[in-house]
N, C-alpha and C. Protein backbone atom coordinates (compact mmCIF):
# COMPACT_ATOMS: atom_id res chain seq x y z
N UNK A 1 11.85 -9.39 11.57
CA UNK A 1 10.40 -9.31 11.44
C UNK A 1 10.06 -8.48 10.20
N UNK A 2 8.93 -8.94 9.27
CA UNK A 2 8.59 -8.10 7.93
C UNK A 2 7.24 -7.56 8.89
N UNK A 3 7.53 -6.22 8.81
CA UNK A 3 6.32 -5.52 8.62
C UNK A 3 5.90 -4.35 7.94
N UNK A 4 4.41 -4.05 7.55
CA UNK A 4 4.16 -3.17 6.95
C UNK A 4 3.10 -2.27 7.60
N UNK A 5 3.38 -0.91 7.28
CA UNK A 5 2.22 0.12 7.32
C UNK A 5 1.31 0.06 6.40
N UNK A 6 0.14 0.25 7.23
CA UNK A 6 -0.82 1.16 6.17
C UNK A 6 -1.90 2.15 6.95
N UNK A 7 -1.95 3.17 5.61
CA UNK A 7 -3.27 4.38 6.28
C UNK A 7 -4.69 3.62 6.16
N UNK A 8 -5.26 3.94 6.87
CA UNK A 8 -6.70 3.35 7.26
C UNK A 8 -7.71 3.74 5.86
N UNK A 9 -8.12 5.08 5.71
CA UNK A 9 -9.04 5.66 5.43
C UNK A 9 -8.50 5.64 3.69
N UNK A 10 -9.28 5.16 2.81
CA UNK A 10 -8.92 5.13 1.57
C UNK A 10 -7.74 4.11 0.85
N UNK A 11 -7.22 3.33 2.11
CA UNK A 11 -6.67 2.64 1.84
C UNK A 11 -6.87 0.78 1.94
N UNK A 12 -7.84 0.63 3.56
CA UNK A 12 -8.49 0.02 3.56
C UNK A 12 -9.63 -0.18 3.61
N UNK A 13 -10.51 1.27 3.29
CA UNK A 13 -11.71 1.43 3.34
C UNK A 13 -11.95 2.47 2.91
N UNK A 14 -13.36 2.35 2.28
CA UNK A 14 -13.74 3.91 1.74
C UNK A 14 -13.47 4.99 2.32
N UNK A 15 -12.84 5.53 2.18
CA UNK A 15 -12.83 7.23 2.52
C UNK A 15 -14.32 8.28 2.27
N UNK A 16 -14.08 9.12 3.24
CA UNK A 16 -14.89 10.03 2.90
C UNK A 16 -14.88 11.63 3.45
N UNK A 17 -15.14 12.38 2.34
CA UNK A 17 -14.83 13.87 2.92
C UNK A 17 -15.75 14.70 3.77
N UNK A 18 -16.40 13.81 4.55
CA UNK A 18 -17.26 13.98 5.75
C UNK A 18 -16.38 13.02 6.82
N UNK A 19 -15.38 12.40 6.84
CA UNK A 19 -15.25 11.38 8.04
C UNK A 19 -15.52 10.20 7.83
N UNK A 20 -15.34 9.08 8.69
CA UNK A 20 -15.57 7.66 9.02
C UNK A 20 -16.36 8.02 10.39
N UNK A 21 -17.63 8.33 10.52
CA UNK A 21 -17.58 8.93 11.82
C UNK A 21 -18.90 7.61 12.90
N UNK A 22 -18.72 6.67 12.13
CA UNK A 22 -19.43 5.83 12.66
C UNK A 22 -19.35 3.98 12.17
N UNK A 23 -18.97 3.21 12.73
CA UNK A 23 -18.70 1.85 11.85
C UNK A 23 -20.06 1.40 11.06
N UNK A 24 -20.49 2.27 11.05
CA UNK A 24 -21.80 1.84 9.36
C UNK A 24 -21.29 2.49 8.40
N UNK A 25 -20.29 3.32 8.82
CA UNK A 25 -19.75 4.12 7.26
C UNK A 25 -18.11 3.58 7.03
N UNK A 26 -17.86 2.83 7.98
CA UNK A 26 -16.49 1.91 7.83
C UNK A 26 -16.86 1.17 6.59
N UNK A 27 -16.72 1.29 5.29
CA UNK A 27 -16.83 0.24 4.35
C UNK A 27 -15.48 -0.40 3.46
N UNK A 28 -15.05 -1.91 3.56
CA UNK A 28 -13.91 -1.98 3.50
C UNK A 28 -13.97 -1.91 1.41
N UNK A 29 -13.16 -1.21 1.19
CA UNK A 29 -12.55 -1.21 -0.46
C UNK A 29 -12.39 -2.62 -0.47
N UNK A 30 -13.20 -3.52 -1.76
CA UNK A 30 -12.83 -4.51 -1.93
C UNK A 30 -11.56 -5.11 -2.65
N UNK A 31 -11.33 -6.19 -1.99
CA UNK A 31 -10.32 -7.17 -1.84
C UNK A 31 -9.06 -6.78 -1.16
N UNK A 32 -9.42 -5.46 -0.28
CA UNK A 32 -8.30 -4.56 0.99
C UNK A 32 -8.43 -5.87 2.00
N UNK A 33 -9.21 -6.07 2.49
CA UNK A 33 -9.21 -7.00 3.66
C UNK A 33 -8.37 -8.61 3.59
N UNK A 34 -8.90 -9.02 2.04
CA UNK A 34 -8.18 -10.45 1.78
C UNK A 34 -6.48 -9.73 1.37
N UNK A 35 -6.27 -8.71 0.88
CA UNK A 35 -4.89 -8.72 0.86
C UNK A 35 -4.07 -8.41 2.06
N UNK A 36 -4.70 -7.78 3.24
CA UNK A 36 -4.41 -7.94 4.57
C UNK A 36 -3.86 -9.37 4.57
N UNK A 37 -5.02 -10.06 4.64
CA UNK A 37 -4.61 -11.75 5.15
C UNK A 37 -3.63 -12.19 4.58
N UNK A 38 -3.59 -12.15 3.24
CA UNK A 38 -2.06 -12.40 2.57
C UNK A 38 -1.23 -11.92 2.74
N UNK A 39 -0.95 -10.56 3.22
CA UNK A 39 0.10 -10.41 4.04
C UNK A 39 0.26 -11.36 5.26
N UNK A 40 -0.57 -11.06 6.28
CA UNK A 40 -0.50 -12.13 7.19
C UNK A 40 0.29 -13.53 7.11
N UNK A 41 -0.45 -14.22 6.10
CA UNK A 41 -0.13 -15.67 5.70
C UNK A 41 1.17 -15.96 5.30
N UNK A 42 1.62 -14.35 4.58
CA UNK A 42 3.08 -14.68 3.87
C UNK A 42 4.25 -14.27 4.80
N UNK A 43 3.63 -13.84 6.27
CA UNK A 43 4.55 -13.86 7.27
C UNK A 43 4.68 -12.10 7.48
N UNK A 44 3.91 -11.14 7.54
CA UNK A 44 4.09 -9.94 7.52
C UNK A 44 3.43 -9.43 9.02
N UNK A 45 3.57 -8.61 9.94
CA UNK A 45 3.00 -7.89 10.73
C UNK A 45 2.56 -6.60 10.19
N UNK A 46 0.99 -6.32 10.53
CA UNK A 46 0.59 -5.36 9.82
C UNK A 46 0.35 -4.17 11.09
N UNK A 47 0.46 -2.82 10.45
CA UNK A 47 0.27 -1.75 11.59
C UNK A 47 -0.58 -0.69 10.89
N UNK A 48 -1.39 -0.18 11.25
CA UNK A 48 -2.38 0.92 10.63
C UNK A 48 -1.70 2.23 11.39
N UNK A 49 -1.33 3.89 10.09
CA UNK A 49 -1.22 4.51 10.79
C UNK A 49 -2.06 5.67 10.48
N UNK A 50 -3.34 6.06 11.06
CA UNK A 50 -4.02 6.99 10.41
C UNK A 50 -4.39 7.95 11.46
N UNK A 51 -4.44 9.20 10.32
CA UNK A 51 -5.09 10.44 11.32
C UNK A 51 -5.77 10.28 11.19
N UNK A 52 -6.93 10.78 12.87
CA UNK A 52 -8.07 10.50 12.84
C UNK A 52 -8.42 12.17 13.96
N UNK A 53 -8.07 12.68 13.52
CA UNK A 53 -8.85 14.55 13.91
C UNK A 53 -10.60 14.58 13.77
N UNK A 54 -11.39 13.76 13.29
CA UNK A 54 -12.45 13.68 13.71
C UNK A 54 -12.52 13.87 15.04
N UNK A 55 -11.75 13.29 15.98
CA UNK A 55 -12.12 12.90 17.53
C UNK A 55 -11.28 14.62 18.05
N UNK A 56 -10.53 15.05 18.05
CA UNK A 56 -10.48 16.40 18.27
C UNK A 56 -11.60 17.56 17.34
N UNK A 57 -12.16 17.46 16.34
CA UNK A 57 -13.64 17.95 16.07
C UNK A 57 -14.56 18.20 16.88
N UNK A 58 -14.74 17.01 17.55
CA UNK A 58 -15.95 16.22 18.37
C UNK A 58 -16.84 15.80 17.01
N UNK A 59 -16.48 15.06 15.96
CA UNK A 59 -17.71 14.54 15.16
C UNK A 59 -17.62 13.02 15.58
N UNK A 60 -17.02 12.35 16.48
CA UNK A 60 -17.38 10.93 16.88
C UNK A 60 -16.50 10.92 18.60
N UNK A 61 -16.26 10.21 19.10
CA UNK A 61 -15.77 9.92 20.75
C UNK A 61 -14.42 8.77 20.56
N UNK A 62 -13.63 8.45 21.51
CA UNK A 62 -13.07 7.61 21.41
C UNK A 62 -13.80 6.02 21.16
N UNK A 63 -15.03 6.04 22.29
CA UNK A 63 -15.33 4.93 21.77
C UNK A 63 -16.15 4.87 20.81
N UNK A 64 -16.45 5.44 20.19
CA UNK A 64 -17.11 5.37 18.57
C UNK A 64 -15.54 5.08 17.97
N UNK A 65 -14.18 5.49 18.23
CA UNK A 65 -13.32 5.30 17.03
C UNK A 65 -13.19 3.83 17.64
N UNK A 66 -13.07 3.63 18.60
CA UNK A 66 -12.76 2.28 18.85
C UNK A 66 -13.97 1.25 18.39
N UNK A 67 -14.94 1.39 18.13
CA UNK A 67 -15.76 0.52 18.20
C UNK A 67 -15.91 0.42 16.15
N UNK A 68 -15.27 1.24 15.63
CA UNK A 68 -14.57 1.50 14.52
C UNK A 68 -13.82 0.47 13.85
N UNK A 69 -12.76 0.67 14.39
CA UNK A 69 -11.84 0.21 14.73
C UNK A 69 -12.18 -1.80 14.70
N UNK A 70 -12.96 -1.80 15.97
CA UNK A 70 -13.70 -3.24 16.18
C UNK A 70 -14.03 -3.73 15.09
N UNK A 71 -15.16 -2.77 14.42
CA UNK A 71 -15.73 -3.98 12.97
C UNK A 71 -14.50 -4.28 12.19
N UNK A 72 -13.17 -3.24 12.04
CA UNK A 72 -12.36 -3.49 10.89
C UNK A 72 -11.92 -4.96 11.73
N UNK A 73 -11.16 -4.78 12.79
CA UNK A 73 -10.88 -6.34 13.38
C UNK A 73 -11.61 -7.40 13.13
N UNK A 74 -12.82 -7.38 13.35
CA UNK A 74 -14.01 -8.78 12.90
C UNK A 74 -14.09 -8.96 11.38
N UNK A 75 -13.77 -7.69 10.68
CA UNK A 75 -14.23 -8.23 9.01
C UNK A 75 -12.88 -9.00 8.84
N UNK A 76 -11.49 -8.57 9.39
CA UNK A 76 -10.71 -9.34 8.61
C UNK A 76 -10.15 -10.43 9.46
N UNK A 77 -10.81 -10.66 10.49
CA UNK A 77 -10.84 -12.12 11.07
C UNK A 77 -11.98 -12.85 10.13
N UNK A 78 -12.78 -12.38 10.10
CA UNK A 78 -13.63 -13.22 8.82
C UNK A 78 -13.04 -13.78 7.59
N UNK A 79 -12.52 -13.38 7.28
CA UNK A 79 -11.52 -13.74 6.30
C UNK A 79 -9.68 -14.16 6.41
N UNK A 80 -9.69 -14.32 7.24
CA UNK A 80 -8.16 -14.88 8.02
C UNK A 80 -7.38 -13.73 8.44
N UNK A 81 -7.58 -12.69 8.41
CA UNK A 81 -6.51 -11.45 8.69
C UNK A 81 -6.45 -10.79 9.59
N UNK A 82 -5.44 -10.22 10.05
CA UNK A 82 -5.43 -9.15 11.41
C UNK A 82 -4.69 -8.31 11.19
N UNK A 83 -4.94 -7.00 12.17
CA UNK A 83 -3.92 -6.29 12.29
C UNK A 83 -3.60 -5.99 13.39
N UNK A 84 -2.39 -5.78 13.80
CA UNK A 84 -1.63 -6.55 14.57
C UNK A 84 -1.41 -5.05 15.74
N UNK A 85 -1.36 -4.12 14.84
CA UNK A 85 -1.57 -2.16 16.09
C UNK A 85 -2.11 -1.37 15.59
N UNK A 86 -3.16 -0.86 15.81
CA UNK A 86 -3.54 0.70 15.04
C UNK A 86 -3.05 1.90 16.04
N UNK A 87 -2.37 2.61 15.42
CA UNK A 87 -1.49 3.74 15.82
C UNK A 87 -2.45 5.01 15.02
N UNK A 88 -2.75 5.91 16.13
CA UNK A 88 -3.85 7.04 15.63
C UNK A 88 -3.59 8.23 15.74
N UNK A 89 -3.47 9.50 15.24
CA UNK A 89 -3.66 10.83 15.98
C UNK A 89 -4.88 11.63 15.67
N UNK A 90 -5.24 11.90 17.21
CA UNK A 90 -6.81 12.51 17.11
C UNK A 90 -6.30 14.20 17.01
N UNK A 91 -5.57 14.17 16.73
CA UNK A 91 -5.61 15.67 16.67
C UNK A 91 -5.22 16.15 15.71
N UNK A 92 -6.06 17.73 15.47
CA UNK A 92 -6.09 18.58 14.02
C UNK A 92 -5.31 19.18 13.78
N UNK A 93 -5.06 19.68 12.30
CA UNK A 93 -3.87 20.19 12.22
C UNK A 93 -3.08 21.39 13.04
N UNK A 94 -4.58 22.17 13.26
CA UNK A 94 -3.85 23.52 14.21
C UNK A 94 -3.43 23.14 15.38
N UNK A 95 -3.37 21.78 16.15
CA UNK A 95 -2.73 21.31 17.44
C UNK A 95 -1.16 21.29 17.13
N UNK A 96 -1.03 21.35 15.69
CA UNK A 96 0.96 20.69 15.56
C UNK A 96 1.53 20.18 16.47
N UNK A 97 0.39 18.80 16.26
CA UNK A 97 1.47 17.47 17.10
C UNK A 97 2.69 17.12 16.36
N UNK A 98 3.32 16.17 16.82
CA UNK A 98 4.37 15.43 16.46
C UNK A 98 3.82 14.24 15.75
N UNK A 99 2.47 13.88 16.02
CA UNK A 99 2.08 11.97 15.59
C UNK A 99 1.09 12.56 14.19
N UNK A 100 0.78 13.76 13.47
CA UNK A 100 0.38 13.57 12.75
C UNK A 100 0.81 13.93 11.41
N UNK A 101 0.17 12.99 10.38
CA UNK A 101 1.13 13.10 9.01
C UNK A 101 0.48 14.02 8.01
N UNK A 102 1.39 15.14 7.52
CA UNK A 102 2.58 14.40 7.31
C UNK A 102 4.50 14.16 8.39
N UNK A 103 3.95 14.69 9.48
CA UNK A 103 4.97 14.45 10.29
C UNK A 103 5.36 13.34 10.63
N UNK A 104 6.45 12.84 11.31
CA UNK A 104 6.44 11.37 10.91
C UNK A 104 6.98 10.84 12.65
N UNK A 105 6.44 11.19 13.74
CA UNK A 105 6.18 10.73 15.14
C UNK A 105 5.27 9.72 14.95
N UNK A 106 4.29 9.51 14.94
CA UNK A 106 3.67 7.77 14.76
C UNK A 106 4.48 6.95 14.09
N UNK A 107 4.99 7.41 13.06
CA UNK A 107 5.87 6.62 11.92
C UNK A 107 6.37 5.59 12.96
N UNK A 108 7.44 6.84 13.32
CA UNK A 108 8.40 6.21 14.40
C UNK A 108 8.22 5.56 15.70
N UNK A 109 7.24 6.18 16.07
CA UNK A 109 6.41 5.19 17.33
C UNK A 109 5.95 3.97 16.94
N UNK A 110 5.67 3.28 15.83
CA UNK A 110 5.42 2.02 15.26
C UNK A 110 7.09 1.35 15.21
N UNK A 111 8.18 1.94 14.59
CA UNK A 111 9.22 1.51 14.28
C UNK A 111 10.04 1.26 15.91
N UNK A 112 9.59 1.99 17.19
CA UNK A 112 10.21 1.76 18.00
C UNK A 112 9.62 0.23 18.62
N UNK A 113 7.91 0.65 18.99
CA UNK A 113 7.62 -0.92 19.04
C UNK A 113 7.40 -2.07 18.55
N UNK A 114 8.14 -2.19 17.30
CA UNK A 114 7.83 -3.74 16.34
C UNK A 114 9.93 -3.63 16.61
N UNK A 115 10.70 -2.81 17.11
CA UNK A 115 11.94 -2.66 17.04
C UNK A 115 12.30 -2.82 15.54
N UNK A 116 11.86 -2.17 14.57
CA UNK A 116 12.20 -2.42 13.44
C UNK A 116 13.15 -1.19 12.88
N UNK A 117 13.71 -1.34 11.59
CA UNK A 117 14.58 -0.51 11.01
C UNK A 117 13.43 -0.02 9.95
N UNK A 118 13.12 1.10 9.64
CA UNK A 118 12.31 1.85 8.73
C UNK A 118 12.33 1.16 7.39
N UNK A 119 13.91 1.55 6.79
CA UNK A 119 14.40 1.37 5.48
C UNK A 119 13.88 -0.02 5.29
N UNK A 120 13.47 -0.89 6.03
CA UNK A 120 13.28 -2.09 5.57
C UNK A 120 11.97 -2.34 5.51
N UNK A 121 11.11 -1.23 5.67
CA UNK A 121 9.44 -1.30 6.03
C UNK A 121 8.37 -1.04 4.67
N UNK A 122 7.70 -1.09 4.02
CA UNK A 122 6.66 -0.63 3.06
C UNK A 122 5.56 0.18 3.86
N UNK A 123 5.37 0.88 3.32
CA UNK A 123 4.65 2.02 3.73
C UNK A 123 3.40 1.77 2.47
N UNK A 124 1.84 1.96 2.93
CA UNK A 124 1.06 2.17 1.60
C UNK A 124 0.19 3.19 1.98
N UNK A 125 -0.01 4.31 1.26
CA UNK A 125 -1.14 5.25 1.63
C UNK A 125 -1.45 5.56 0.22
N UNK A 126 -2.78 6.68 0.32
CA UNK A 126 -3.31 7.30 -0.67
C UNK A 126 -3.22 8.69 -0.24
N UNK A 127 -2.55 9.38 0.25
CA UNK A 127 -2.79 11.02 0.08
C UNK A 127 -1.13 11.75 0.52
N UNK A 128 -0.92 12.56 0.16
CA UNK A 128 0.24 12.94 -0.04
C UNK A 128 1.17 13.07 1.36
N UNK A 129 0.21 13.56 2.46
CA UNK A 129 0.70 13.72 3.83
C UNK A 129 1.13 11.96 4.29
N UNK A 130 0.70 11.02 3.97
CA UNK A 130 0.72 9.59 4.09
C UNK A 130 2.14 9.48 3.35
N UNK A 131 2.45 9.79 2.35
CA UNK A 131 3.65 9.48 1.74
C UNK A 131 4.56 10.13 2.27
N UNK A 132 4.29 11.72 2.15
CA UNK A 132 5.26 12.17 3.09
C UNK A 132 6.20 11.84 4.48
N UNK A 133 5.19 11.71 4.67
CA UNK A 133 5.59 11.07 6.57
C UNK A 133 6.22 9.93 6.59
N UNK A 134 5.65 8.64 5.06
CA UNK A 134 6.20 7.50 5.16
C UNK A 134 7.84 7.53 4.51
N UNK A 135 7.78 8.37 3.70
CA UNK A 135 8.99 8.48 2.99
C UNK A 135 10.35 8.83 3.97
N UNK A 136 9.54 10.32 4.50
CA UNK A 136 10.47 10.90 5.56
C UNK A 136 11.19 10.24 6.40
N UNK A 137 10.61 8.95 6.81
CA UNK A 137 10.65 8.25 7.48
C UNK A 137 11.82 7.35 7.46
N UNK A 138 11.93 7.30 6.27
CA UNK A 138 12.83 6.32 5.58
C UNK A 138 12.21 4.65 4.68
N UNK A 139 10.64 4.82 5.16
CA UNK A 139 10.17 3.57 4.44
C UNK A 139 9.95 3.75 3.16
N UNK A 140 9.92 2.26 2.77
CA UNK A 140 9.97 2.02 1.13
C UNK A 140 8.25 2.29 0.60
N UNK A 141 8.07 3.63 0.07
CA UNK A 141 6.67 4.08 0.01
C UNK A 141 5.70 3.24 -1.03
N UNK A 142 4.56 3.37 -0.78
CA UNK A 142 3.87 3.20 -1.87
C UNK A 142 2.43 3.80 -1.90
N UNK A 143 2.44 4.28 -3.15
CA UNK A 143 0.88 5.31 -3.47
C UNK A 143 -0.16 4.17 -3.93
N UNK A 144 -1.25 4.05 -3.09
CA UNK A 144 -2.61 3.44 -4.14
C UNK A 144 -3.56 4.27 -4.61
N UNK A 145 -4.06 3.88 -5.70
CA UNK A 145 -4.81 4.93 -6.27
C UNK A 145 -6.44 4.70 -5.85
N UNK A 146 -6.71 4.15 -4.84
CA UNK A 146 -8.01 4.25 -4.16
C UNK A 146 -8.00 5.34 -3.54
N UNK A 147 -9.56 6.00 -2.87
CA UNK A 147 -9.27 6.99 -1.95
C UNK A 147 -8.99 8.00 -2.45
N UNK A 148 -7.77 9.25 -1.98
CA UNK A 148 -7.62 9.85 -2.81
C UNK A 148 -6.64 9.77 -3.50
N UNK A 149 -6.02 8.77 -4.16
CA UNK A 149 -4.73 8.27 -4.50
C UNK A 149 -4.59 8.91 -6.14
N UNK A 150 -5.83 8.63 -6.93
CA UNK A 150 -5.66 9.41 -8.05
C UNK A 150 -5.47 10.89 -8.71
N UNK A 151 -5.75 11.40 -7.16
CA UNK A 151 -6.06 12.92 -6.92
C UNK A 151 -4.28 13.37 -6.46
N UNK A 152 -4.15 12.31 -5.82
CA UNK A 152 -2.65 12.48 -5.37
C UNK A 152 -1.69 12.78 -6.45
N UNK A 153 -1.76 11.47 -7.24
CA UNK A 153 -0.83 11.00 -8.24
C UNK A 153 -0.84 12.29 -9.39
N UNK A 154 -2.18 13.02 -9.28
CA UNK A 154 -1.39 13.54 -10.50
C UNK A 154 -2.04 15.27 -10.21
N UNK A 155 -1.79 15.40 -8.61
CA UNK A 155 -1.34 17.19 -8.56
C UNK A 155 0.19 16.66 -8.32
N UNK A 156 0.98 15.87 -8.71
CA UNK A 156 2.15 15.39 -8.31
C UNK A 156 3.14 16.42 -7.11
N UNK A 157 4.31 16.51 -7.16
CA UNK A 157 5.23 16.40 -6.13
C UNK A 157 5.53 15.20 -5.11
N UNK A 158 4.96 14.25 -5.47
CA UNK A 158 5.62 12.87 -4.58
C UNK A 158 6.91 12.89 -4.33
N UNK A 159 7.07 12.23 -3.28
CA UNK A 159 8.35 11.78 -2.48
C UNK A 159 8.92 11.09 -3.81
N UNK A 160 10.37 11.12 -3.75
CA UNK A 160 10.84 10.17 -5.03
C UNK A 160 11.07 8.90 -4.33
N UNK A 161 11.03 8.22 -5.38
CA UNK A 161 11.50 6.72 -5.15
C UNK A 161 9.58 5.86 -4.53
N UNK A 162 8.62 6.68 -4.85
CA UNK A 162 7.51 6.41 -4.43
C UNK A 162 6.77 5.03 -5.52
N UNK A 163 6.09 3.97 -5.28
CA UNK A 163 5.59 3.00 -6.06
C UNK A 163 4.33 3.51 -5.79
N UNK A 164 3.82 3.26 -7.50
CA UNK A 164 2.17 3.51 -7.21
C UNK A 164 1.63 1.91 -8.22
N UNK A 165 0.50 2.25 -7.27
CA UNK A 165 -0.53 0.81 -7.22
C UNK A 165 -1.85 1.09 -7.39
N UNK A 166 -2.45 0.18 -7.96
CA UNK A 166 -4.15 0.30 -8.64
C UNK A 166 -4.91 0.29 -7.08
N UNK A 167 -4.50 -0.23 -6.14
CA UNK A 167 -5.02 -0.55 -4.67
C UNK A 167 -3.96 -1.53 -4.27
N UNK A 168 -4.66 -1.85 -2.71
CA UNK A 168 -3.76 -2.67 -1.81
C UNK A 168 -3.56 -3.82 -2.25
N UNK A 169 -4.71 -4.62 -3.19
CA UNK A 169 -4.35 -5.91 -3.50
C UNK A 169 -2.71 -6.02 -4.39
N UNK A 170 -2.86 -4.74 -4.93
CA UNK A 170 -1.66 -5.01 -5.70
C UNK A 170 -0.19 -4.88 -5.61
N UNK A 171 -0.68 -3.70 -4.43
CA UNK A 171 0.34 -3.30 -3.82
C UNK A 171 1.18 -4.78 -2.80
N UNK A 172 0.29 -5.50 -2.26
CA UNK A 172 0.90 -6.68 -1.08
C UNK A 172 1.36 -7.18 -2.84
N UNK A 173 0.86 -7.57 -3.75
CA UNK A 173 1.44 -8.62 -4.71
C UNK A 173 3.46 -7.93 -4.60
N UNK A 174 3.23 -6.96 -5.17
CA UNK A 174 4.23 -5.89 -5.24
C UNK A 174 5.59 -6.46 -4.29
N UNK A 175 4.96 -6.19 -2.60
CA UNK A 175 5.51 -6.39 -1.43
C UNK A 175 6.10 -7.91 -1.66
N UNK A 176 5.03 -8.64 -1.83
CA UNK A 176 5.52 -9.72 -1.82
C UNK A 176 6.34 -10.40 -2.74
N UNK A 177 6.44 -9.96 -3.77
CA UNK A 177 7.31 -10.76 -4.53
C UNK A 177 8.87 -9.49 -4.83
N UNK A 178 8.52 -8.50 -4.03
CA UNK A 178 10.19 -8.05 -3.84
C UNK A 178 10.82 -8.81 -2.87
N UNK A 179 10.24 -9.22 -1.85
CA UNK A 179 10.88 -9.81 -0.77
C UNK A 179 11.03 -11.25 -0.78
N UNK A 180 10.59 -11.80 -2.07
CA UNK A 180 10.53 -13.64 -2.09
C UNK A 180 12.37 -13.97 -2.76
């Protein structure tokens, strides 16, 4: 099975340093959603892995993230695409869970249920804890420079062996034609 990660917030949608704290402020980064589908089409399972510590804040509820969550499902059924698990941690950093990144427990909780091998996975985020976790992980990383990806790229220390990308559209091109 080919599958790939990705972080939610800045990667398939605007980010913001107030939160996503309501699906009117879910706005998808264009042409994130159609490169979803092309993954899809070209045979990929997609998995979202994002922190979402808003909901330990209290600045939104579960079902505000879920209903979140919902519009991203309907925009990219509108356009042929899905994603296939969103894997979340609501909790802030002073909780030091295990599922949030840059720790890499969700990582692996995705890799146990798709039964996949890491090393063989693409990872795409925009912020350094996203790479971290994906790298750590053992997946084949990649930085987009949406979000905060440009901010990333150049207080540098990246994971080595990290690919950076203008955004997701370019990044699936990327994906896809390593694996053709």
């Amino acid at each position: 099975m080919k599958l790939v990660i990705l972080d939610r917030d800045g990667v398939i949608n605007q980010d913001s340093a107030n939160f996503i704290k309501n699906p009117n402020e879910w706005i998808p980064i264009p042409g994130s959603l159609e490169a979803i589908a092309l993954l899809n089409q070209s045979g990929y399972r997609v998995a979202i892995a994002t922190n979402q510590s808003g909901v330990s804040r209290g600045l939104f509820d579960m079902a505000t993230l879920n209903s979140i969550h919902d519009k991203m499902h309907r925009e990219l059924a509108a356009v042929g695409g899905r994603i296939d698990a969103v894997f979340y941690c609501p909790h802030s950093a002073d909780d030091n869970c295990d599922c949030r990144k840059p720790k890499t427990g969700m990582i692996k909780e995705i890799a146990k249920r798709f039964s996949v091998e890491l090393d063989r996975v693409f990872a795409v985020g925009d912020a350094l804890r996203d790479l971290q976790a994906f790298s750590n992980s053992g997946c084949r990383t990649i930085l987009v420079l949406t979000g905060k990806g440009k901010d990333t790229l150049s207080n540098g220390n990246l994971p080595a062996n990290v690919t950076v990308c203008a955004d997701l559209s370019e990044a699936v091109q990327h994906i896809i034609s390593v694996n053709t």
